[in-house]
C-alpha atoms as a PDB file:
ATOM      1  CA  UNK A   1      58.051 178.561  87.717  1.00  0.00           C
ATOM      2  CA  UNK A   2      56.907 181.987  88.119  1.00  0.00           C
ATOM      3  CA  UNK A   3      59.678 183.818  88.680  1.00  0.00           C
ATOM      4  CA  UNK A   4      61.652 181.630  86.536  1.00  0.00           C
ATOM      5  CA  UNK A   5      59.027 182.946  83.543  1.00  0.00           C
ATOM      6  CA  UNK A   6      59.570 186.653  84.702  1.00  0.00           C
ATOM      7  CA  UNK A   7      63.587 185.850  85.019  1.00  0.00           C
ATOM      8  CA  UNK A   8      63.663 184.739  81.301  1.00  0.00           C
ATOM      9  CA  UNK A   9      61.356 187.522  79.765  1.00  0.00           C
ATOM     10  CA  UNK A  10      63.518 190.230  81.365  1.00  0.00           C
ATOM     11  CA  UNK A  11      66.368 188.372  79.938  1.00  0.00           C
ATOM     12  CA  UNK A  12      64.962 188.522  76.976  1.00  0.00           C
ATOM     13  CA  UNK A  13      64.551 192.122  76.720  1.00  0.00           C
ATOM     14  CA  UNK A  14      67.887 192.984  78.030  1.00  0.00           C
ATOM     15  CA  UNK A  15      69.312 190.625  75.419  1.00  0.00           C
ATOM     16  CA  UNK A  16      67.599 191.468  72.364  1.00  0.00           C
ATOM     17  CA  UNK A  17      68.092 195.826  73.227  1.00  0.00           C
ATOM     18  CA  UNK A  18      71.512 195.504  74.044  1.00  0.00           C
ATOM     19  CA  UNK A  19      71.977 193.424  70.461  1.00  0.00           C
ATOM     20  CA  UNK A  20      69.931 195.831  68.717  1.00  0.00           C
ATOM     21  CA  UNK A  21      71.598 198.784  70.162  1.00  0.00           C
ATOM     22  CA  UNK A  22      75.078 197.282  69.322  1.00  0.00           C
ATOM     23  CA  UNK A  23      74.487 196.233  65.954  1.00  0.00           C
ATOM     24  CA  UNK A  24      72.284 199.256  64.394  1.00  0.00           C
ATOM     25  CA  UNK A  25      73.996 202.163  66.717  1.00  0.00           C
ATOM     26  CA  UNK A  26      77.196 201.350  67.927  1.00  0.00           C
ATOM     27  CA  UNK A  27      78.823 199.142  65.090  1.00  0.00           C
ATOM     28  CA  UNK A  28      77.737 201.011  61.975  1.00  0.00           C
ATOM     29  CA  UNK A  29      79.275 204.097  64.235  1.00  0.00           C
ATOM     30  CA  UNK A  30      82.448 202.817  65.333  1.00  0.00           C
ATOM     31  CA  UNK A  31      82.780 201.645  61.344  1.00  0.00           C
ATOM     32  CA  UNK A  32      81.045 204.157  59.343  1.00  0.00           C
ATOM     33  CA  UNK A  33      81.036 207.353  60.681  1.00  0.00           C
ATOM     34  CA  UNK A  34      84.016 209.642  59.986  1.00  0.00           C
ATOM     35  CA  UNK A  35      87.439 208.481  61.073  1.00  0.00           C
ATOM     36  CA  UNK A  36      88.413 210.274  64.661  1.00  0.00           C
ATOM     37  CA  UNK A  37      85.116 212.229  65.051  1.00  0.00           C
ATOM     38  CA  UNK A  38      82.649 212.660  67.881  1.00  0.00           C
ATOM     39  CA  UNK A  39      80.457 209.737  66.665  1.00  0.00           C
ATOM     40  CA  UNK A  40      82.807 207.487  65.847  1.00  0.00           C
ATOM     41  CA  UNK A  41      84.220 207.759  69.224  1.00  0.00           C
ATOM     42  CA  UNK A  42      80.783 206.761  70.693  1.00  0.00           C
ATOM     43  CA  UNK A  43      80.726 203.862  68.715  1.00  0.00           C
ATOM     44  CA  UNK A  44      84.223 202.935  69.963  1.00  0.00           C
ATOM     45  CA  UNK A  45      82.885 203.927  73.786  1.00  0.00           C
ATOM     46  CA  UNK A  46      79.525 202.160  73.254  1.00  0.00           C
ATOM     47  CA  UNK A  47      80.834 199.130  71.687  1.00  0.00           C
ATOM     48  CA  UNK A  48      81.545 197.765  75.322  1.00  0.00           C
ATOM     49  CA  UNK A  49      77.926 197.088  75.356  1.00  0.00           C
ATOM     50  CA  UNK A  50      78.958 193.836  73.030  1.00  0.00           C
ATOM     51  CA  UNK A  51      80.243 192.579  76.388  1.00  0.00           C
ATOM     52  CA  UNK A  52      77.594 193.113  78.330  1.00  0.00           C
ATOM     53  CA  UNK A  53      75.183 191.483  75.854  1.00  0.00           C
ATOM     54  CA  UNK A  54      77.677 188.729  75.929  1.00  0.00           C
ATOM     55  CA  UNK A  55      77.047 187.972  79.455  1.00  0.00           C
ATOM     56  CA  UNK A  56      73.679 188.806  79.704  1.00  0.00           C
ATOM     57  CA  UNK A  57      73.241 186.386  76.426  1.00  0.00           C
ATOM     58  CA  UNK A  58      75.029 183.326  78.961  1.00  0.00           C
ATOM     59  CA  UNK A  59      72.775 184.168  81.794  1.00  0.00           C
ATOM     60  CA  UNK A  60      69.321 184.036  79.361  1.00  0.00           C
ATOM     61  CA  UNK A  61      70.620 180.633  77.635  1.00  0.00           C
ATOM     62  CA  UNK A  62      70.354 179.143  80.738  1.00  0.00           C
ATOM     63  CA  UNK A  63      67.503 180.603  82.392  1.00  0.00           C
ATOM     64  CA  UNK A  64      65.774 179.474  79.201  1.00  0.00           C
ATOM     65  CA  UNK A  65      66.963 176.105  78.969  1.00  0.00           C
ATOM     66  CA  UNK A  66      65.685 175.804  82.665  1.00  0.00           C
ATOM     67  CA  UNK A  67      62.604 177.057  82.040  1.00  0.00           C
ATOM     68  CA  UNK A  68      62.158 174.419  78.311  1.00  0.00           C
ATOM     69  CA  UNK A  69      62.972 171.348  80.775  1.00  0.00           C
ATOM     70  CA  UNK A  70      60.188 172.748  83.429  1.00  0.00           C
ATOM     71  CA  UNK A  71      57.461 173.573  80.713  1.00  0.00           C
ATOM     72  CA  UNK A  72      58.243 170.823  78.955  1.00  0.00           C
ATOM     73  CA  UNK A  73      58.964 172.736  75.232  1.00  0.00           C
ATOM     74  CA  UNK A  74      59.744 169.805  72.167  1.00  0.00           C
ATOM     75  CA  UNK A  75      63.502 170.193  71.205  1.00  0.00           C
ATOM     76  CA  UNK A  76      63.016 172.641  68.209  1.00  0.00           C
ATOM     77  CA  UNK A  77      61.506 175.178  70.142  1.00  0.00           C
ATOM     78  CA  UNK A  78      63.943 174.968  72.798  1.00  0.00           C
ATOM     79  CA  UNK A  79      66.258 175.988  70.104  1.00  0.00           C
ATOM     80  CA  UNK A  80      64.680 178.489  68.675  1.00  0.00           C
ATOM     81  CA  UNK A  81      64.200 179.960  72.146  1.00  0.00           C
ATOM     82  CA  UNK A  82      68.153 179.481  72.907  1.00  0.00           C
ATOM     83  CA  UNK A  83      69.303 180.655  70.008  1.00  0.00           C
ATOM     84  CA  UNK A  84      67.009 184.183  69.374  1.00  0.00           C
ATOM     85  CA  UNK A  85      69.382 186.135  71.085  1.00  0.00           C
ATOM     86  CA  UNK A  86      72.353 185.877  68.601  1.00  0.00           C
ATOM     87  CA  UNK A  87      69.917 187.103  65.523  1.00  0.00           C
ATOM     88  CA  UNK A  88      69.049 190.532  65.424  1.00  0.00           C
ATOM     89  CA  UNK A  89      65.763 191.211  66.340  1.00  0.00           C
ATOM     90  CA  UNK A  90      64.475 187.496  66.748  1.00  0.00           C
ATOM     91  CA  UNK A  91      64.438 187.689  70.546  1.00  0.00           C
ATOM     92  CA  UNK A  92      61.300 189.759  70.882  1.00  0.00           C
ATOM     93  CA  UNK A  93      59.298 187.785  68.511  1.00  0.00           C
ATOM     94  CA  UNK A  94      60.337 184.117  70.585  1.00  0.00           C
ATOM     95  CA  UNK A  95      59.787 186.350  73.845  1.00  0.00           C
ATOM     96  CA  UNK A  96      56.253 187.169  72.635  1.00  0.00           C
ATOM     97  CA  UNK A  97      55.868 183.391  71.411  1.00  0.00           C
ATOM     98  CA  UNK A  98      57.241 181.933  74.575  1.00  0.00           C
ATOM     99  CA  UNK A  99      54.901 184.301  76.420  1.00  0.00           C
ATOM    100  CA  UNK A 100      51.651 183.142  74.458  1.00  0.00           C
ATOM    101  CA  UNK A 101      52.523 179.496  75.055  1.00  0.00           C
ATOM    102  CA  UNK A 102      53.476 179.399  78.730  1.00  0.00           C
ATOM    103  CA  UNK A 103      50.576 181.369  79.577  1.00  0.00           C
ATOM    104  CA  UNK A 104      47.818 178.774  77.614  1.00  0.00           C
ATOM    105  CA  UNK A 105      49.444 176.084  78.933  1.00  0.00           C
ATOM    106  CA  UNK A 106      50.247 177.203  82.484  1.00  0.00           C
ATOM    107  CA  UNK A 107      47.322 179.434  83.517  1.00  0.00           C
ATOM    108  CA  UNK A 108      49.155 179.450  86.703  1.00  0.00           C
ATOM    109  CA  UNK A 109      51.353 182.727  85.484  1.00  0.00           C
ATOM    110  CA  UNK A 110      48.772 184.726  84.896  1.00  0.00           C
ATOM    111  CA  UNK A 111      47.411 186.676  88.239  1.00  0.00           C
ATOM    112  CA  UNK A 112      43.678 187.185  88.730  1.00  0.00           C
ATOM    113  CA  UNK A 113      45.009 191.419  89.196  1.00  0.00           C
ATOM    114  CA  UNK A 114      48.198 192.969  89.426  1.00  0.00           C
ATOM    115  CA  UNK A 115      49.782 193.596  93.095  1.00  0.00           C
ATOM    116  CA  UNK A 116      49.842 197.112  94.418  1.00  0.00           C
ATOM    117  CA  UNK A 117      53.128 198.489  95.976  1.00  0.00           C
ATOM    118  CA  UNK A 118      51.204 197.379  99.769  1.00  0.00           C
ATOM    119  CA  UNK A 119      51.062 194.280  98.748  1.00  0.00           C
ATOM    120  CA  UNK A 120      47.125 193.556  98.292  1.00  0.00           C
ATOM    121  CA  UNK A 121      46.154 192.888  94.718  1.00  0.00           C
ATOM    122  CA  UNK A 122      43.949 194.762  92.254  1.00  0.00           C
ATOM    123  CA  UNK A 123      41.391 193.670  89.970  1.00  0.00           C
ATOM    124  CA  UNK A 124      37.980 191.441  89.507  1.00  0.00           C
ATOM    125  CA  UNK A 125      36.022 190.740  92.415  1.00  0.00           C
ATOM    126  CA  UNK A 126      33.456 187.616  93.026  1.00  0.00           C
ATOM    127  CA  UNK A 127      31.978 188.683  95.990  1.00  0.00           C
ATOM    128  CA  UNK A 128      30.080 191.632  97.240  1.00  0.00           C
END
């Protein structure tokens, strides 16, 4: 469940910049700024990023759905959790929510230290 957890909260980051970036940069450029100038061309160039969220928005409804059948979530929150990525903003709240819950109720996901880049871990000892 693990990497499942880690799957879905970089999912959730991905999703929720490339909305934010989309709909407070590149829309209100491609629409607002003056017709046939430098930034409205951005907008125009940088509103392929609606795509991408698009996919990556398929890709987190299922890795979150997968992960609400294997922690067990009620229905509503399931929702909630599938659906954040579609309102601006929303996702980082549920991620941070989703985070808090999973991490009470499966202490599991949380390591005892962080790994190194050898592999050996860092943090608390219990013996001398």
């Amino acid at each position: 469940m693990k990497k499942l957890f880690n799957a879905y909260r970089v999912l959730a980051i991905v999703v929720g910049v490339l909305l934010a970036f989309c709909a407070l940069v590149a829309m209100p450029l491609k629409y607002l700024a003056t017709e046939g100038g430098t930034l409205q061309t951005f907008g125009e160039n940088a509103s392929i990023l609606w795509v991408a969220h698009g996919w990556a928005f398929m890709i987190y409804v299922v890795v979150a759905f997968l992960l609400s059948r294997r922690a067990r979530w009620t229905p509503g929150f399931t929702i909630v959790a599938l659906v954040a990525g579609l309102v601006l903003l929303l996702i980082f709240w549920v991620e941070h929510k989703v985070t808090q819950r999973l991490r009470a109720e499966h202490p599991e996901l949380v390591s005892a230290g962080s790994t190194t880049g050898d592999g050996s871990t860092t943090g608390s000892t219990t013996g001398v």
